[in-house]
PDB file of N, CA and C in Angstrom:
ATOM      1  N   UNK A   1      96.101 100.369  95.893  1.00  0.00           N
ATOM      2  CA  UNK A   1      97.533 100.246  95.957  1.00  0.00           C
ATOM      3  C   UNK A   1      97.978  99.406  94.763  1.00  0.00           C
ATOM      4  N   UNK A   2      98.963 100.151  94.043  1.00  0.00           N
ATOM      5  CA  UNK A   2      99.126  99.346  92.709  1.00  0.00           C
ATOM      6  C   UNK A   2     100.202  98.064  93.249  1.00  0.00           C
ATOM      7  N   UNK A   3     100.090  97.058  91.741  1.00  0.00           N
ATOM      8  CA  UNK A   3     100.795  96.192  92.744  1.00  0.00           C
ATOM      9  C   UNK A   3     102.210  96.276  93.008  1.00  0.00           C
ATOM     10  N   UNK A   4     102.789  97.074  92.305  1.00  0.00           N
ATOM     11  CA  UNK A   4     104.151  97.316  92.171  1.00  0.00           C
ATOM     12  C   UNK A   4     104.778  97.856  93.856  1.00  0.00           C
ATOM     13  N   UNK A   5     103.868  98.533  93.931  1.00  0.00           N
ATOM     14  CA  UNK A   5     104.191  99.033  95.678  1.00  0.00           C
ATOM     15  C   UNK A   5     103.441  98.204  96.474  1.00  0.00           C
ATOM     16  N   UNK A   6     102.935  97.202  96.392  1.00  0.00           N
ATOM     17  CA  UNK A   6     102.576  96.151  97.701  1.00  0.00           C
ATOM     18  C   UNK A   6     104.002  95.508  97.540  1.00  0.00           C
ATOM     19  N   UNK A   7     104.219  94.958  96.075  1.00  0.00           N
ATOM     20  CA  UNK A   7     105.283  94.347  96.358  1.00  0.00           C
ATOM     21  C   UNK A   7     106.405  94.563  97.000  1.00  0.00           C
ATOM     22  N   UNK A   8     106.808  96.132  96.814  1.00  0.00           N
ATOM     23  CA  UNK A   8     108.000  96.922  97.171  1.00  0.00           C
ATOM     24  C   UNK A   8     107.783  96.472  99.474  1.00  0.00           C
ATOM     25  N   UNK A   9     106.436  97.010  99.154  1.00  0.00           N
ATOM     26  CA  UNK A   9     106.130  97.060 101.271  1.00  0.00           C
ATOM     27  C   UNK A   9     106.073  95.737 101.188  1.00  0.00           C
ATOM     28  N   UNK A  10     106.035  94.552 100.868  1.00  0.00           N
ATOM     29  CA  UNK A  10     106.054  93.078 101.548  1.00  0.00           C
ATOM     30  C   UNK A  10     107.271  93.078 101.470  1.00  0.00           C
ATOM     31  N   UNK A  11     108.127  93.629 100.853  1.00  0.00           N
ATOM     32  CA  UNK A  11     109.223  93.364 100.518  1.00  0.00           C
ATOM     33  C   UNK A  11     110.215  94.086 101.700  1.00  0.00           C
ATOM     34  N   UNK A  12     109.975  94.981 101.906  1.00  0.00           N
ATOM     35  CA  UNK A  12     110.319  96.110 103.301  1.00  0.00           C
ATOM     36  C   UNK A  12     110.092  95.027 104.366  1.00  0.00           C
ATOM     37  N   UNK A  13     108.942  94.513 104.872  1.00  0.00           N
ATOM     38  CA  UNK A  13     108.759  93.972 105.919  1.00  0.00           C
ATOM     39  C   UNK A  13     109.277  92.152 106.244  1.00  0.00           C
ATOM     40  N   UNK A  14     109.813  91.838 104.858  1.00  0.00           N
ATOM     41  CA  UNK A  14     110.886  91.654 105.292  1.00  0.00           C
ATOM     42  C   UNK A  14     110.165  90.132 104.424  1.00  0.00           C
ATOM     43  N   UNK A  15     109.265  90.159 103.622  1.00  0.00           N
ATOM     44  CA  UNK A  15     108.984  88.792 102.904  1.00  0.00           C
ATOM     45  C   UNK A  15     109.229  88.798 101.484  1.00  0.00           C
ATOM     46  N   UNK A  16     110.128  87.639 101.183  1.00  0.00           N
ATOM     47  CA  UNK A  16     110.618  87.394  99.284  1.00  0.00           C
ATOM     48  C   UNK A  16     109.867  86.317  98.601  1.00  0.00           C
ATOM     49  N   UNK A  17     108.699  87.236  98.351  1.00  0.00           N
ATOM     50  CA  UNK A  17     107.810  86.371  97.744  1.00  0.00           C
ATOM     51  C   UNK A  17     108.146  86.093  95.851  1.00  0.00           C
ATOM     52  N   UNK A  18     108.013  85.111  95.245  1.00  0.00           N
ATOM     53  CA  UNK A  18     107.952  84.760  94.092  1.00  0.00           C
ATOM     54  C   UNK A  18     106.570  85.321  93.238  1.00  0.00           C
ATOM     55  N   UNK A  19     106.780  85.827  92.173  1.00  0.00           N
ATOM     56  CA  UNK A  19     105.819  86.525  91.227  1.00  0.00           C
ATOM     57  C   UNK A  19     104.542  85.420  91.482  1.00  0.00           C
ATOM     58  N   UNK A  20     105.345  84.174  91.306  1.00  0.00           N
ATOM     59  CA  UNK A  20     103.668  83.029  91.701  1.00  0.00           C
ATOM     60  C   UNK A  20     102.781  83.207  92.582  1.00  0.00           C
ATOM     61  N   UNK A  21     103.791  83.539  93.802  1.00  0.00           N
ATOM     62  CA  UNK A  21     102.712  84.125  95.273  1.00  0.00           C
ATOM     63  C   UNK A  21     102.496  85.377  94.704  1.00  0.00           C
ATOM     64  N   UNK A  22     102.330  86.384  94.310  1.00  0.00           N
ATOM     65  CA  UNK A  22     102.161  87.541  94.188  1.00  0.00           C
ATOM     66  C   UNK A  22     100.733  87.370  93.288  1.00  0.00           C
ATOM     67  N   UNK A  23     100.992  86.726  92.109  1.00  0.00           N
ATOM     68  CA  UNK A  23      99.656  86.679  91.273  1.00  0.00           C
ATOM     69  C   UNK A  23      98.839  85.589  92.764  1.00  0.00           C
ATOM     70  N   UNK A  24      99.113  84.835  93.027  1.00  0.00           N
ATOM     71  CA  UNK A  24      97.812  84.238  93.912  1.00  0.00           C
ATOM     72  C   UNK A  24      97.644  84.748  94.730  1.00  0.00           C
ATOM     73  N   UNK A  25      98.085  86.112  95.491  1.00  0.00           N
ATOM     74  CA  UNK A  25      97.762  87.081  95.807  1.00  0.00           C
ATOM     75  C   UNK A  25      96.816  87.406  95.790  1.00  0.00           C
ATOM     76  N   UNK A  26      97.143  88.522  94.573  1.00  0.00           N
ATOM     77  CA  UNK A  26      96.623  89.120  94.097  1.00  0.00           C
ATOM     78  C   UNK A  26      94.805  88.476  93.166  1.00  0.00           C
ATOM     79  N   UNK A  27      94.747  87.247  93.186  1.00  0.00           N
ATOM     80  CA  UNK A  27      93.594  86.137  92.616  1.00  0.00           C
ATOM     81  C   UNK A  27      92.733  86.666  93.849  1.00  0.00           C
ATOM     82  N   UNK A  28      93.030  86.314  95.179  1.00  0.00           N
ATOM     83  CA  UNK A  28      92.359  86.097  96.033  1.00  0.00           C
ATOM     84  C   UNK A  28      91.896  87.389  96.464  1.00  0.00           C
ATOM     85  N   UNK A  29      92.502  88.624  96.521  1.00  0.00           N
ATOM     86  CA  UNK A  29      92.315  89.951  97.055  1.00  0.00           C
ATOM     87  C   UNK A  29      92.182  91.046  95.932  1.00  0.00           C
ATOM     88  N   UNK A  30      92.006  90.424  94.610  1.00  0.00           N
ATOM     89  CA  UNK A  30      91.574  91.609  93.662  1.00  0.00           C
ATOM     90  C   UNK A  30      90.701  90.989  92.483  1.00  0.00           C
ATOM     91  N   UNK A  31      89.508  90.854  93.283  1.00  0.00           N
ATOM     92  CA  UNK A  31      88.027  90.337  92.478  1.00  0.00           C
ATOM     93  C   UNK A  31      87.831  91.058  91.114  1.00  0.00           C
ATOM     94  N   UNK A  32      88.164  91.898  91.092  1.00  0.00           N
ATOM     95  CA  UNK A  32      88.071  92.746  90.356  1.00  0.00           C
ATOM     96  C   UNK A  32      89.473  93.397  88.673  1.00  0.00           C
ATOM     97  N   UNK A  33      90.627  91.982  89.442  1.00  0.00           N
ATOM     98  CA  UNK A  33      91.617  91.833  88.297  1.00  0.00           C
ATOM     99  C   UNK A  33      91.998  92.942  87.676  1.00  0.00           C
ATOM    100  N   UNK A  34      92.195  94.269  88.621  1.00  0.00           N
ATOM    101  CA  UNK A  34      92.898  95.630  88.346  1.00  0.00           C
ATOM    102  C   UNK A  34      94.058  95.803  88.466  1.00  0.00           C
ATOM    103  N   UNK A  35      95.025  94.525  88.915  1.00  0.00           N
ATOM    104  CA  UNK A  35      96.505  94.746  89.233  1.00  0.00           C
ATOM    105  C   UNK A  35      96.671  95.718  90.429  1.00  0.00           C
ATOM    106  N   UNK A  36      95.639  95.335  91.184  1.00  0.00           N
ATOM    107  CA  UNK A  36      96.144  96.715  92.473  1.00  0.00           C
ATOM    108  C   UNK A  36      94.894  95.852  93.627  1.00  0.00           C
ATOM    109  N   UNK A  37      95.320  96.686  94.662  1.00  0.00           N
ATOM    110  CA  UNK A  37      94.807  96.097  95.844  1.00  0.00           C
ATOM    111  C   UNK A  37      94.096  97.482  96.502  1.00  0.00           C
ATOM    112  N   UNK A  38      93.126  97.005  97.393  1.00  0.00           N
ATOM    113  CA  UNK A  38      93.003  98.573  98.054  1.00  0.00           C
ATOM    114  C   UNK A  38      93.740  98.387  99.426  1.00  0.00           C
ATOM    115  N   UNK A  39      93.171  99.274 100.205  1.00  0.00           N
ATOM    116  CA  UNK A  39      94.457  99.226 101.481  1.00  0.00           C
ATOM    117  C   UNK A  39      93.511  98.293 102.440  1.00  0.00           C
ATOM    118  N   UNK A  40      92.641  98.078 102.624  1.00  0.00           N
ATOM    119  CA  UNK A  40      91.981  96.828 102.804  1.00  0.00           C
ATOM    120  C   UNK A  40      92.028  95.300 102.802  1.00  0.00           C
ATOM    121  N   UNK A  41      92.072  95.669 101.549  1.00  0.00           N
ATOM    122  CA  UNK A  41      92.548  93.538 101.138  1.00  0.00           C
ATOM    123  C   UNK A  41      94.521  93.802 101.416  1.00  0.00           C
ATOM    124  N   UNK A  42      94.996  94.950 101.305  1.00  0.00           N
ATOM    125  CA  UNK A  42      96.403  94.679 101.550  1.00  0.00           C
ATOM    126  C   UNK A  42      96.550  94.666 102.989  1.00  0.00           C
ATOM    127  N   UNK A  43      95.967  95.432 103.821  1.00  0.00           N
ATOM    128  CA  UNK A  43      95.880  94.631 105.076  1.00  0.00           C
ATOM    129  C   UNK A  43      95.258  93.705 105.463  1.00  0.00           C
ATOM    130  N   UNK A  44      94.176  92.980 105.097  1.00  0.00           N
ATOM    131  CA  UNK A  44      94.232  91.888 104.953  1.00  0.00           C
ATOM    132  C   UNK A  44      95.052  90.763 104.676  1.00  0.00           C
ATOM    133  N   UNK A  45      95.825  90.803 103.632  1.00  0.00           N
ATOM    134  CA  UNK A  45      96.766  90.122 103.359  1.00  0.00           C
ATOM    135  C   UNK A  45      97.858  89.860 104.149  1.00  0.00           C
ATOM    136  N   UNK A  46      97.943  90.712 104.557  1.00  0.00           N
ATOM    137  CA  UNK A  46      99.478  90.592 105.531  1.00  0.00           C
ATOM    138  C   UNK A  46      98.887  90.270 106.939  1.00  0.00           C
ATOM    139  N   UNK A  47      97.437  89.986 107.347  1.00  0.00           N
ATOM    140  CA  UNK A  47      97.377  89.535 108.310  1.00  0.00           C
ATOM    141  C   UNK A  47      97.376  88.159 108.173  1.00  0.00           C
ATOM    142  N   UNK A  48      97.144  87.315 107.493  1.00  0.00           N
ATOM    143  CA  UNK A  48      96.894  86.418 106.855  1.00  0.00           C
ATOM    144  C   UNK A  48      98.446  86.291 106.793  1.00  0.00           C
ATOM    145  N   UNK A  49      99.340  86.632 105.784  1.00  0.00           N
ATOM    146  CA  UNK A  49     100.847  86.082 105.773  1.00  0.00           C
ATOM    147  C   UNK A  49     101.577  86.330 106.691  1.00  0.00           C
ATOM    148  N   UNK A  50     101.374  86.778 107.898  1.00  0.00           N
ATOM    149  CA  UNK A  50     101.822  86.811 109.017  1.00  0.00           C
ATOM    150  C   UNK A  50     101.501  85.730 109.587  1.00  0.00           C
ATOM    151  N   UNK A  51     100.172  85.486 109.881  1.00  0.00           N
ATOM    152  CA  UNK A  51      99.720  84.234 110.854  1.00  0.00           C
ATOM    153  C   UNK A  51     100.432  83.330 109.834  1.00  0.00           C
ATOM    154  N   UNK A  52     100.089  82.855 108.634  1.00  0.00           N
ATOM    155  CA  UNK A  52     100.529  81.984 108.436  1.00  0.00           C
ATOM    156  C   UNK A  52     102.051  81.463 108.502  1.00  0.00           C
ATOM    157  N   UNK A  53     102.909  82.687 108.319  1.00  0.00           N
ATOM    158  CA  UNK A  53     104.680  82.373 108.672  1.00  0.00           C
ATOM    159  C   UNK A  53     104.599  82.783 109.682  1.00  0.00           C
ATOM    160  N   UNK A  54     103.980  82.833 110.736  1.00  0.00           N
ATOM    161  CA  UNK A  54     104.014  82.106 111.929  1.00  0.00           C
ATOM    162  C   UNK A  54     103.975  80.789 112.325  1.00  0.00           C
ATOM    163  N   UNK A  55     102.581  80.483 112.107  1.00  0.00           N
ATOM    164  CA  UNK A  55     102.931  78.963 111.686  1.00  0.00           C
ATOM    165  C   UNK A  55     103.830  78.224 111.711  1.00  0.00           C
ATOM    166  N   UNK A  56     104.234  78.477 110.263  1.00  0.00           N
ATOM    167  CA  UNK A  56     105.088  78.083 109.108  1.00  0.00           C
ATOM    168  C   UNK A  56     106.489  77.779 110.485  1.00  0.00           C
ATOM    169  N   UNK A  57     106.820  78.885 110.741  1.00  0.00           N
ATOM    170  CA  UNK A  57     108.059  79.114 111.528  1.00  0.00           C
ATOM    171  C   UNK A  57     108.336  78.261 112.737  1.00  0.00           C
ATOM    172  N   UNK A  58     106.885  77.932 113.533  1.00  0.00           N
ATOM    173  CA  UNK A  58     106.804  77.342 114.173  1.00  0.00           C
ATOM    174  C   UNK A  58     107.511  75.365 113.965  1.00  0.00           C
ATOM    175  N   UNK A  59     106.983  75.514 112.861  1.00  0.00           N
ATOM    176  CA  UNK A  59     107.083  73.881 112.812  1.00  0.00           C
ATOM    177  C   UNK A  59     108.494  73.824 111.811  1.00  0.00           C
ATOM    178  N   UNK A  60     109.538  74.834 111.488  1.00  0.00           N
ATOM    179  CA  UNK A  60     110.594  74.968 110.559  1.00  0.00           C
ATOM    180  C   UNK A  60     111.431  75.366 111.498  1.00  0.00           C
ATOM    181  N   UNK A  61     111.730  74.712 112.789  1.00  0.00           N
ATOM    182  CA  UNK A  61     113.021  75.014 113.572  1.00  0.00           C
ATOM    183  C   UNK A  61     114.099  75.210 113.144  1.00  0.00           C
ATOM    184  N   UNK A  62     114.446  74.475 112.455  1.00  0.00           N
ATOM    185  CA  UNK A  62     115.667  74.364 111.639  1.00  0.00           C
ATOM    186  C   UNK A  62     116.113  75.685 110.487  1.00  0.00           C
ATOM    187  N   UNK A  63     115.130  76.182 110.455  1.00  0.00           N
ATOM    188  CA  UNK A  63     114.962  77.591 109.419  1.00  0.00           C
ATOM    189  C   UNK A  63     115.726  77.297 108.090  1.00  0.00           C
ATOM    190  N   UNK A  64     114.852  75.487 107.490  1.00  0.00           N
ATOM    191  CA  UNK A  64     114.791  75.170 106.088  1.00  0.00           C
ATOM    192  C   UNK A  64     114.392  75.909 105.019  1.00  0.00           C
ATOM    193  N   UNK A  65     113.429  76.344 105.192  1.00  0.00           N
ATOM    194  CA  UNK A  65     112.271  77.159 104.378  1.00  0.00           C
ATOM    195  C   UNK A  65     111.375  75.783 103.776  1.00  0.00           C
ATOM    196  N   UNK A  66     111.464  74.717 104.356  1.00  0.00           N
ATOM    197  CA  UNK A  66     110.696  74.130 104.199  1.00  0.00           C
ATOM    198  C   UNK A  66     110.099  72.900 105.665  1.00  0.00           C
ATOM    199  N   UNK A  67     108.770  72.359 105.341  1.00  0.00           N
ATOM    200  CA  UNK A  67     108.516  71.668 106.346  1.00  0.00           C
ATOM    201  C   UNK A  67     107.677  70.205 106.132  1.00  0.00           C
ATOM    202  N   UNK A  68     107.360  69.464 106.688  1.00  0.00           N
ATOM    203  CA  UNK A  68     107.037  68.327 106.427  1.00  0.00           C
ATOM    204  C   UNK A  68     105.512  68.289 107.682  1.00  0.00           C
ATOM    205  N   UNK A  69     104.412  68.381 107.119  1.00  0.00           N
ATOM    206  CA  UNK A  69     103.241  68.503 107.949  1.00  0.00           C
ATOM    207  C   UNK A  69     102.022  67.604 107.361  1.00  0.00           C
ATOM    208  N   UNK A  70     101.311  66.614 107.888  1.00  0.00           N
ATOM    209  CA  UNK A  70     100.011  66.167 107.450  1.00  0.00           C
ATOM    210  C   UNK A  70      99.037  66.968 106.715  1.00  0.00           C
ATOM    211  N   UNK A  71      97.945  66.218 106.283  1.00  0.00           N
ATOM    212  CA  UNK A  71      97.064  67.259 105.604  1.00  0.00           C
ATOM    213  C   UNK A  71      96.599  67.620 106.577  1.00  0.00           C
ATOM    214  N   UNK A  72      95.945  66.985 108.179  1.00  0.00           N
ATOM    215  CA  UNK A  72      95.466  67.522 109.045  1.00  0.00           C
ATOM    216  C   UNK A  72      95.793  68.747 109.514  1.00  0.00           C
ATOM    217  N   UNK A  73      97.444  68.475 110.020  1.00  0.00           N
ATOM    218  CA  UNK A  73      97.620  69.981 110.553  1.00  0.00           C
ATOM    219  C   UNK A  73      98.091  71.121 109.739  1.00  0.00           C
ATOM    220  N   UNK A  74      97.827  70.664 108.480  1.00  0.00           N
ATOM    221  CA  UNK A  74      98.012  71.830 107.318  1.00  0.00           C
ATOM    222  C   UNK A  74      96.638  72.424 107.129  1.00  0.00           C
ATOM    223  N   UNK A  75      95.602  71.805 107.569  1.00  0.00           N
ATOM    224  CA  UNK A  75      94.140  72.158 107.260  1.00  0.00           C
ATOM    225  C   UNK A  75      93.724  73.203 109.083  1.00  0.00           C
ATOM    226  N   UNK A  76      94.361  72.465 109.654  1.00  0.00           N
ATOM    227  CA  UNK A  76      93.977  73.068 111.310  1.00  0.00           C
ATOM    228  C   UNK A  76      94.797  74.634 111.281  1.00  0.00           C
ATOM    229  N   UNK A  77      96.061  74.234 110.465  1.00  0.00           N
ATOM    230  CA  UNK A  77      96.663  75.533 110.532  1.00  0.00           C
ATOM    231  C   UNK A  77      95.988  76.917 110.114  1.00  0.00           C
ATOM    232  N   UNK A  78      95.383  76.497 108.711  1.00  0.00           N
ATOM    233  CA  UNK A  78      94.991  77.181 107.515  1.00  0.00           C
ATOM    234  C   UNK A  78      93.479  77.698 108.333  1.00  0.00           C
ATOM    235  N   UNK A  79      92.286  77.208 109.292  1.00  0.00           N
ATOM    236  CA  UNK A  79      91.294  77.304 109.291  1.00  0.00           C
ATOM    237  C   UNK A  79      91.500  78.119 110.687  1.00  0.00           C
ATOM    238  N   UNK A  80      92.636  77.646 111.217  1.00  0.00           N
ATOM    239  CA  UNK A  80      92.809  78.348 112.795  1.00  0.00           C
ATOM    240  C   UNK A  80      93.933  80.009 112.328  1.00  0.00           C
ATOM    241  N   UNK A  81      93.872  80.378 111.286  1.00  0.00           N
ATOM    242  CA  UNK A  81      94.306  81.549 110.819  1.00  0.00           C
ATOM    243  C   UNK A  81      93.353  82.518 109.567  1.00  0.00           C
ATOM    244  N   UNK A  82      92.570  81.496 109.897  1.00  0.00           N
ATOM    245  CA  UNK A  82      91.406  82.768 108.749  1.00  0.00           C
ATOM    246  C   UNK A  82      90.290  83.513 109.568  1.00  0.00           C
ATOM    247  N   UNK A  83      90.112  84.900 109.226  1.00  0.00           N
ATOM    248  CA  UNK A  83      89.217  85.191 110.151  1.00  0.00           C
ATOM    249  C   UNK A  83      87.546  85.741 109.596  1.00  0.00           C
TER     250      UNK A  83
END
């Protein structure tokens, strides 16, 4: 999946990610530095940015877009969402 259309479907489902998240993305799910994903690591990915703005959402009542969390439960979050 090239990246131009992951971006377009994250974008559908409803997340506005910054080119920054997109390349660290793309770091983590394309070993191989082809500018594309397979449909694999892109589902992967979105299981992963789901749990995590879950999370995220959880502790952002206020729907800041931002939150204020320890390293602890930034580390409990991060380890209790990888699979």
């Amino acid at each position: 999946m090239k990246m131009f259309l992951c971006v377009v479907v994250l974008s559908q489902m409803g997340y506005r990610l910054s080119p920054h998240f997109i390349q660290c993305l793309l770091y983590r799910y394309d070993p191989q530095r082809k500018q594309s994903l397979s449909f694999d690591s892109f589902v992967q990915a979105c299981v992963l940015l789901k749990s995590l703005t879950d999370i995220f959402r959880q502790k952002d009542t206020q729907m800041r877009g931002s939150i204020q969390i320890s390293y602890e439960e930034f580390m409990c979050a991060v380890f209790a969402s990888t699979f």
